[in-house]
Protein backbone atom coordinates (compact mmCIF):
# COMPACT_ATOMS: atom_id res chain seq x y z
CA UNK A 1 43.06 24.11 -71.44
CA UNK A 2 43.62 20.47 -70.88
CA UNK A 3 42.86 21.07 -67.19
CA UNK A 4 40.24 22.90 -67.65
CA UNK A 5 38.49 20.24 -69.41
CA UNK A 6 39.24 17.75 -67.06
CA UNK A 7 38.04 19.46 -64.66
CA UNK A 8 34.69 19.97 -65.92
CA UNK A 9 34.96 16.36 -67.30
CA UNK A 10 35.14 15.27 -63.57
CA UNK A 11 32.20 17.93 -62.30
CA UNK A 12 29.82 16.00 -64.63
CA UNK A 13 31.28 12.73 -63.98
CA UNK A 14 30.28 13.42 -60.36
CA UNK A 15 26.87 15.31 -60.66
CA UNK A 16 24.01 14.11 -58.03
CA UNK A 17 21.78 14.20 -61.52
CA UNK A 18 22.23 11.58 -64.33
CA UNK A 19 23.58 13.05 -67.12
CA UNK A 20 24.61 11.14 -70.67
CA UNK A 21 25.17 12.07 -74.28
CA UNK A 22 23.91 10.05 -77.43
CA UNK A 23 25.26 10.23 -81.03
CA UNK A 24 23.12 11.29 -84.23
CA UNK A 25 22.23 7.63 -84.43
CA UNK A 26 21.38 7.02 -81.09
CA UNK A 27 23.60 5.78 -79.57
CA UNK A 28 25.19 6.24 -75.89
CA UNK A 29 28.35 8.13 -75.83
CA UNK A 30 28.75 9.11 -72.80
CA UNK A 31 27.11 8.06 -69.10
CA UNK A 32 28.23 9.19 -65.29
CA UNK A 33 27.73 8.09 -62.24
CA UNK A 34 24.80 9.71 -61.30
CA UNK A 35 23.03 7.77 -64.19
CA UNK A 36 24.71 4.78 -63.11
CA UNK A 37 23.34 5.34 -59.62
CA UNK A 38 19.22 6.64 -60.96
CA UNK A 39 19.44 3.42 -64.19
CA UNK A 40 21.47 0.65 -62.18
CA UNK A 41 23.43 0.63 -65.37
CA UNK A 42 27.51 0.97 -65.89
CA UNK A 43 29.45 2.35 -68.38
CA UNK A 44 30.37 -1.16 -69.39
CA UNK A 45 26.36 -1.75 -69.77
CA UNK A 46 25.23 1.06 -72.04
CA UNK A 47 28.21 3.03 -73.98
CA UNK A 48 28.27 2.12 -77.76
CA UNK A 49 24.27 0.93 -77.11
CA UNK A 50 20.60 2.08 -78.07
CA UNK A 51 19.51 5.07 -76.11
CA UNK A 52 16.04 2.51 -76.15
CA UNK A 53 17.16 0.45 -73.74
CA UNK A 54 15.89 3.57 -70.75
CA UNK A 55 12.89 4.06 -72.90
CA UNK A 56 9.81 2.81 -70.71
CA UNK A 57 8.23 -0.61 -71.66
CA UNK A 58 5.21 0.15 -73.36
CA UNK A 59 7.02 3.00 -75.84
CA UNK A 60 10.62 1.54 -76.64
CA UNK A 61 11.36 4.67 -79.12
CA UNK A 62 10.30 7.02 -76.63
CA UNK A 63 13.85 7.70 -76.02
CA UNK A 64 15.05 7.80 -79.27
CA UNK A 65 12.27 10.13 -80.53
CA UNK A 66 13.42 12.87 -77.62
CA UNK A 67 16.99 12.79 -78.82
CA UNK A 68 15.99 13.00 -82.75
CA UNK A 69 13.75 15.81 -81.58
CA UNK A 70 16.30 17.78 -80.43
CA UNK A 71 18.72 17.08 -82.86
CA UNK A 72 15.79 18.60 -85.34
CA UNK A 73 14.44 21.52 -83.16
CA UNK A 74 16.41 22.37 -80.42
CA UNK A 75 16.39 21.83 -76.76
CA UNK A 76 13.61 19.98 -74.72
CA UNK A 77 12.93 21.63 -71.48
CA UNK A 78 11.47 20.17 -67.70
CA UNK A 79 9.68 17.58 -69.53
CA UNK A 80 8.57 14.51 -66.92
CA UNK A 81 9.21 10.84 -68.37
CA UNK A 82 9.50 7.48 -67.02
CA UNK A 83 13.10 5.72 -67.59
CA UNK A 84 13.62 1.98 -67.22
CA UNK A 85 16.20 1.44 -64.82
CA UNK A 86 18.38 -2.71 -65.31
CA UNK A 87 16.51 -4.44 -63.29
CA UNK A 88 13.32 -3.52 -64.83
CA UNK A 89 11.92 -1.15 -62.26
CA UNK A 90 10.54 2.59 -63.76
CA UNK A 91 11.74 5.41 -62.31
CA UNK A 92 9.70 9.49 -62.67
CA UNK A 93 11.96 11.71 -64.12
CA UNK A 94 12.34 15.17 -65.09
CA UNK A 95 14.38 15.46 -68.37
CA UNK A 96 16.24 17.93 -70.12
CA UNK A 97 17.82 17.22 -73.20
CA UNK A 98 20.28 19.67 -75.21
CA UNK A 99 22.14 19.59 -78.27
CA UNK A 100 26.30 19.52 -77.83
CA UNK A 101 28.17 21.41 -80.96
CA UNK A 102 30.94 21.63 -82.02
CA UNK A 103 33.33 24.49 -83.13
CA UNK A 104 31.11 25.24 -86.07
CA UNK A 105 28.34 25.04 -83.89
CA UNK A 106 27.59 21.90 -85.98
CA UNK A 107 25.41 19.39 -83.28
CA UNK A 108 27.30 16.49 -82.82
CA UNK A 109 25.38 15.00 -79.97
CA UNK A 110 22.52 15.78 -77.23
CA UNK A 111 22.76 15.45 -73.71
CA UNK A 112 20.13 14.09 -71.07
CA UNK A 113 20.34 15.54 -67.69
CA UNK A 114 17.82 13.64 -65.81
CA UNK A 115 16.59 13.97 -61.99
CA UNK A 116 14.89 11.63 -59.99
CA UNK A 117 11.51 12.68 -58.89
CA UNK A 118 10.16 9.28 -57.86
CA UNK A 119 9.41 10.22 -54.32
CA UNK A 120 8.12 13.46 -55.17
CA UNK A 121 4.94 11.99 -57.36
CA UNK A 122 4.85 9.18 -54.39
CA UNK A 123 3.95 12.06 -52.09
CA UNK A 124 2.02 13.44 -54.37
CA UNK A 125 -0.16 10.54 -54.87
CA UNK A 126 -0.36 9.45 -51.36
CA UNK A 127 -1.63 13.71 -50.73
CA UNK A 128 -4.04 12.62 -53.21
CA UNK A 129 -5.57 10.07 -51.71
CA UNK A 130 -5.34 11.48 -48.53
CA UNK A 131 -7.36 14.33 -49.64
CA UNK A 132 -10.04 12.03 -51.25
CA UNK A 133 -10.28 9.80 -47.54
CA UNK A 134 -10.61 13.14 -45.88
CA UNK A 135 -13.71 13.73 -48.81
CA UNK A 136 -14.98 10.71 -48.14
CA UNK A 137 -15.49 11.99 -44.35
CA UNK A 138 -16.41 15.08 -44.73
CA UNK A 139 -19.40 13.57 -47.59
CA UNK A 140 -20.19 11.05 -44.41
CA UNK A 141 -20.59 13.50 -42.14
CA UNK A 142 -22.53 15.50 -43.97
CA UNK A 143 -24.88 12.89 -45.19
CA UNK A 144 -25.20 11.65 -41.13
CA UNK A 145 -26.13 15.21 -40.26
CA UNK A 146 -28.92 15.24 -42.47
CA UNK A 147 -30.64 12.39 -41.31
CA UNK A 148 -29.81 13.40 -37.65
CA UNK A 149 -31.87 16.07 -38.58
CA UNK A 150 -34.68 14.50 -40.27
CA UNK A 151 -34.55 12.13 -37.07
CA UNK A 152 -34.90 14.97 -34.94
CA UNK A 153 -37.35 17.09 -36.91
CA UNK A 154 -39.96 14.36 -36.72
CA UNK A 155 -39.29 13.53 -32.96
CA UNK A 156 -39.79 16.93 -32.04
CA UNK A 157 -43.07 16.83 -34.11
CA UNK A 158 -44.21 13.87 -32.06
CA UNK A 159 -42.91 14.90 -28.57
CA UNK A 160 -44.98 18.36 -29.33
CA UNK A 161 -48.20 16.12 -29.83
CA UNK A 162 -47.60 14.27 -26.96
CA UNK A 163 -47.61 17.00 -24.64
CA UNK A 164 -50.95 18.84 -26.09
CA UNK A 165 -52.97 15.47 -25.61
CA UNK A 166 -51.87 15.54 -22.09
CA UNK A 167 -53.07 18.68 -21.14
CA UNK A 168 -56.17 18.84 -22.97
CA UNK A 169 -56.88 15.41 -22.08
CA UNK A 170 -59.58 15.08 -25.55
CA UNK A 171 -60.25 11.27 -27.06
CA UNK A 172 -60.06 13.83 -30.32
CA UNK A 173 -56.63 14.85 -29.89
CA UNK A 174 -55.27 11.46 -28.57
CA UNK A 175 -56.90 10.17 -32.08
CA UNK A 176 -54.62 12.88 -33.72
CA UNK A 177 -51.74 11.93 -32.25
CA UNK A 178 -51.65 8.16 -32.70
CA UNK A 179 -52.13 9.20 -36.30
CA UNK A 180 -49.27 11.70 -36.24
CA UNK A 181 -46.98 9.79 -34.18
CA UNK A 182 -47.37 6.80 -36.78
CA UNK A 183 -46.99 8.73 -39.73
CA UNK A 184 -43.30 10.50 -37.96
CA UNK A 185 -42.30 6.58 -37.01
CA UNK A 186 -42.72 5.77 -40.78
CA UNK A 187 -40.77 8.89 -41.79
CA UNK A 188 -38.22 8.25 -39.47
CA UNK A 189 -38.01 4.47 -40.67
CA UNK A 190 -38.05 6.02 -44.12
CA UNK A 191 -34.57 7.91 -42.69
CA UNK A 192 -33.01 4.85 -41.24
CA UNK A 193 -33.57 2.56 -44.31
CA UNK A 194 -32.16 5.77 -46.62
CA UNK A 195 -28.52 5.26 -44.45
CA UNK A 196 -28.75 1.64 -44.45
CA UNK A 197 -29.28 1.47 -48.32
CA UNK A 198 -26.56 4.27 -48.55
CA UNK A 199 -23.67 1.71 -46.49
CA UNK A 200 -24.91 -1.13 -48.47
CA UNK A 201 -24.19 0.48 -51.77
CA UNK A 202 -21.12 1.82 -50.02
CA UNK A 203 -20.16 -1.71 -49.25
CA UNK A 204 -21.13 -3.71 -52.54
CA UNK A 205 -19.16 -1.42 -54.93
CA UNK A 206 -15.97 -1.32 -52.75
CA UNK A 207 -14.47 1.57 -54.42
CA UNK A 208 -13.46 4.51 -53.89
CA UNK A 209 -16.20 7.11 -53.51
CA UNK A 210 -16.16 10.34 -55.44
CA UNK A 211 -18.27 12.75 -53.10
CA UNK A 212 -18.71 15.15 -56.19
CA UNK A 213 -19.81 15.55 -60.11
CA UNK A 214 -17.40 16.98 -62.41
CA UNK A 215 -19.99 20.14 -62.31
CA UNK A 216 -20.25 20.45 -58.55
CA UNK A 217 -22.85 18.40 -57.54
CA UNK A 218 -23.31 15.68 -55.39
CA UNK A 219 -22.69 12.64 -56.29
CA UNK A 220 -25.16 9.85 -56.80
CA UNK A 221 -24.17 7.59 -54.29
CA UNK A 222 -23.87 10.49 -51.25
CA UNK A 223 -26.50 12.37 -52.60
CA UNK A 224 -28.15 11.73 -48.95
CA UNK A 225 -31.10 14.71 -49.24
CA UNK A 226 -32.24 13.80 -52.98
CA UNK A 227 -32.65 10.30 -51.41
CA UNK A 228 -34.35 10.70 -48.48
CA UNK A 229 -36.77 13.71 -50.37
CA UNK A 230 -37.59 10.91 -52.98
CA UNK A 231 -38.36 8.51 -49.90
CA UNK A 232 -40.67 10.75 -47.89
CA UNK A 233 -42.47 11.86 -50.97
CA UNK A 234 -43.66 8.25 -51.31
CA UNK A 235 -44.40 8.00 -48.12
CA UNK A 236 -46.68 11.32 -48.12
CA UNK A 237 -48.51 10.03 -50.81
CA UNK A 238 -49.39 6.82 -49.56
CA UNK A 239 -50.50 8.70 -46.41
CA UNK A 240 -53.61 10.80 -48.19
């Protein structure tokens, strides 16, 4: 039996994950080296001390409250935490806890196994924002391809003109066209200033741009056709 139980004793001595116990009060019984490796600390550091001292800074019970919750209700399952390692750093952790009974299945301790999942939610994040840069683009591209088509709409409109005039060679229809040709310059001046208002905006708030509203729509800032519509509207009624 005695080897049995050292033999287990060395399994969870040695397990990759950090694993520790803490009393009824608290305090750490029991830490191996995988928690030494995850919380910088050694035995020497935390056994017979507060379970508080891995609690994160801004909730220094945090710790505490997991292990009197499971001394109360039972095991804690996969729950993700932050854990203050010695020199101050946080590290992401998932976080079981469990309570240890005796032979009267009387709980006499709990145990944390924790695993380090640091670079996991570093990925994560950096997916994220990858995903947001790539939204960013896509919102840009969009927003360029509907002034590109405003742009080409209106010189279209004016090429069209250009070539009646010629042919019917009438002082009427030249008169038509200087008036159509200036009122598709304004419109596409009224296209140009849209974008150049858009990358100033862009550039005075210097954050990051969310390309949609919470209920799908665009938003405000690359909200390119509500812009331009407003715009041209103006410039249509300044025009009768």
């Amino acid at each position: 039996m005695d080897h049995i139980e050292k033999y287990f004793g060395s399994l969870i001595q040695r397990a990759g994950d950090a694993i520790f116990t803490v009393s009824p009060s608290q305090i750490i019984l029991s830490w191996n080296d995988g928690a030494r490796e995850l919380l910088g600390y050694g035995k020497e550091d935390v056994l017979g001390h507060s379970v508080d001292v891995l609690s994160p800074l801004d909730d220094k019970r945090h710790m505490r409250a997991m292990a009197i919750e499971v001394f109360d209700h039972g095991a804690l399952k996969n729950l993700e935490t932050e854990l203050t390692r010695k020199d101050g750093h946080v590290v992401s952790a998932y976080i079981t806890v469990s309570p240890v009974t005796d032979e009267n299945e009387n709980v006499v301790a709990v145990s944390f196994i924790a695993k380090d999942i640091t670079d996991q939610n570093r990925l994560l994040i950096h997916l994220i924002e990858s995903q947001r840069q790539a939204g960013q683009i896509q919102a840009l591209v969009e927003a360029l391809t509907t002034l590109s088509h405003h742009i080409r709409n209106a010189s279209a409109v004016i090429s069209a003109k250009s070539e009646v005039s010629l042919e019917l060679n009438q002082l009427a229809v030249y008169h038509d066209l200087v008036r159509v040709c200036t009122h598709e310059t304004r419109r596409i001046t009224a296209v140009i200033d849209t974008l150049q208002d858009l990358v100033r905006e862009m550039q005075v708030s210097g954050e990051p741009i969310d390309t949609v509203q919470m209920n799908g729509a665009p938003a405000p800032l690359l909200d390119i056709e509500a812009r331009l519509k407003e715009r041209l509207k103006k410039l249509d009624e300044r025009s009768k």
